[in-house]
Protein backbone atom coordinates (compact mmCIF):
# COMPACT_ATOMS: atom_id res chain seq x y z
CA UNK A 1 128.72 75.26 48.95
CA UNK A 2 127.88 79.00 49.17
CA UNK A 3 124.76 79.37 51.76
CA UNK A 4 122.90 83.00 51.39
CA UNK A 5 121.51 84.38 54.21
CA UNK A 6 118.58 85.39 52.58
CA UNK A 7 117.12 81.91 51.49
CA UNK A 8 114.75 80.07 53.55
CA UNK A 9 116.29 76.56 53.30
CA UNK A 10 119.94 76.14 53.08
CA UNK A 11 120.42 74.99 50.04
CA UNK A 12 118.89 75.39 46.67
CA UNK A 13 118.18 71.42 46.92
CA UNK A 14 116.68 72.46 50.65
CA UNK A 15 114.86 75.44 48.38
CA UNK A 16 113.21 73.04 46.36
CA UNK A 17 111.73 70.34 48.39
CA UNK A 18 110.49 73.21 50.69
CA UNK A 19 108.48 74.44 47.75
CA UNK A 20 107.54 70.76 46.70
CA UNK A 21 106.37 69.87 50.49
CA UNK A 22 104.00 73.19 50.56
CA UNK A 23 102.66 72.51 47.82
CA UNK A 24 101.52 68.96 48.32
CA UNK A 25 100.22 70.50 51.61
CA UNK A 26 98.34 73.34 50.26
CA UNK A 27 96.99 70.89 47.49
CA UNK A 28 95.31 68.28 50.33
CA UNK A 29 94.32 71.23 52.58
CA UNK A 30 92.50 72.61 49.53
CA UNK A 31 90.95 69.27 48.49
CA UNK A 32 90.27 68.40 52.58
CA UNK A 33 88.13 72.04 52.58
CA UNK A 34 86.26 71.53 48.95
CA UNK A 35 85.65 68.03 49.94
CA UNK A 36 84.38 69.27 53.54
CA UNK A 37 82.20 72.47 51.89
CA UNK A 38 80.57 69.71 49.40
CA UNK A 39 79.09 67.46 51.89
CA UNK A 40 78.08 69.79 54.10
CA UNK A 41 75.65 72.36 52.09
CA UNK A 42 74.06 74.31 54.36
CA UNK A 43 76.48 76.11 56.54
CA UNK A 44 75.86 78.23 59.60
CA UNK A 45 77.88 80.33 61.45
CA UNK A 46 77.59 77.40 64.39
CA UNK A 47 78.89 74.80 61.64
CA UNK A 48 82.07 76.71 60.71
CA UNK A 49 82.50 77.37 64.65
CA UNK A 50 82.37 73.61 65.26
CA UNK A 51 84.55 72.58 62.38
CA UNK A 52 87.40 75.41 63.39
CA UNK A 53 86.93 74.06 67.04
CA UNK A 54 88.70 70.44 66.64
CA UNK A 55 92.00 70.50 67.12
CA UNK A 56 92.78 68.79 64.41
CA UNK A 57 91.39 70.88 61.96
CA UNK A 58 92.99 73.94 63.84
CA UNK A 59 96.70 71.89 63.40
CA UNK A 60 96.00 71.52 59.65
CA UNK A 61 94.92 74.92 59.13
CA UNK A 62 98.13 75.59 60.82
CA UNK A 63 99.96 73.65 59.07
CA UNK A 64 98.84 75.02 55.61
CA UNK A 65 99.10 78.77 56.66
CA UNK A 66 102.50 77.97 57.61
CA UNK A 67 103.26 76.37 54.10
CA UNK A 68 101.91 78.68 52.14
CA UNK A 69 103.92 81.37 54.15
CA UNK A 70 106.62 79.35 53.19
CA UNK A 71 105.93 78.78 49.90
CA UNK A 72 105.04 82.39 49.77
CA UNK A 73 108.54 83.78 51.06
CA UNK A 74 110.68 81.21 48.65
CA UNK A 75 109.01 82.09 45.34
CA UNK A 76 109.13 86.21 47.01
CA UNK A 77 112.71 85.81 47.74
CA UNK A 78 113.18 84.18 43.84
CA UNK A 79 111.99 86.67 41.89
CA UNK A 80 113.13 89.49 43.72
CA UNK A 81 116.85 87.99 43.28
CA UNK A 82 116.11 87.25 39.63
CA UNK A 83 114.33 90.76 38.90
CA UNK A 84 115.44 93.48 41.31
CA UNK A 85 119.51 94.05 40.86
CA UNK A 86 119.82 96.87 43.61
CA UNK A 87 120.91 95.38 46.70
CA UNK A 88 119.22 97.85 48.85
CA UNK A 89 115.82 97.47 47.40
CA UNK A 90 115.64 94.56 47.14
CA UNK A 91 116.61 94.19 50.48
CA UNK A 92 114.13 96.83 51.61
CA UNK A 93 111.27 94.83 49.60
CA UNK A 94 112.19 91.59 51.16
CA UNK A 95 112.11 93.24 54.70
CA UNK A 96 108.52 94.58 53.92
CA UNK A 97 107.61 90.83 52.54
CA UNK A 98 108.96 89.21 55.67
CA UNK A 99 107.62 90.75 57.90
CA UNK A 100 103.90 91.17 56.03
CA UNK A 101 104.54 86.97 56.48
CA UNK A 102 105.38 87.57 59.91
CA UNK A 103 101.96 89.49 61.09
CA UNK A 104 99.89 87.11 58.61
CA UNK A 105 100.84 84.05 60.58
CA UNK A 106 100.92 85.19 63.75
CA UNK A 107 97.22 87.18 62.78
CA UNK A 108 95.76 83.31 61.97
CA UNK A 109 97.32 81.71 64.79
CA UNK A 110 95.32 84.33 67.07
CA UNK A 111 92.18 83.89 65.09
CA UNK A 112 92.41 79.84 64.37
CA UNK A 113 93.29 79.65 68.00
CA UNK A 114 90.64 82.26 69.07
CA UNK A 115 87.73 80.07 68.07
């Protein structure tokens, strides 16, 4: 089997159920948050500090940032090897994507954690 430094997972199989798990997490997150915003109509900035201050919401906000980084840099890293031939762009575009990823995460971690 031919592993490419570039993936995420190790494997195209690895690829795949990556992308499958994010999703199903992104999916619940999203339906967790609509559900949340429906039964609770009148928000204040004191409600969304008291729902962002459980830890488990924090985790699961975590935990779906971090999927959807990682279902961000798969489906990056796909299209860029299906559309962009040169080596050096593409390598120079993936750099640029990483590390965009990179300063997204860490920039919710510091304000999830922040509250």
């Amino acid at each position: 089997m031919v592993n490419i430094a570039s993936t995420f997972g190790r494997s195209g199989t690895h690829d795949f159920i990556l992308l499958r798990a994010s999703a199903l997490i992104l999916a619940s997150y999203a339906v967790f948050m609509i559900a949340w915003l429906v039964c609770n109509p009148g928000l204040t900035y004191e409600t969304w500090v008291g729902f962002f201050g459980h830890v488990g919401v924090k985790v699961y906000t975590l935990l779906a940032l971090t999927g959807l980084l990682i279902h961000a840099w798969i489906g990056i890293w796909q299209v860029l090897t299906d559309y962009v031939k040169n080596a050096l762009l593409r390598g120079a575009v993936q750099y640029v994507v990483v590390l965009a990823l990179i300063v997204y995460w860490f920039t919710g971690l510091f304000v999830l954690w922040g509250v």
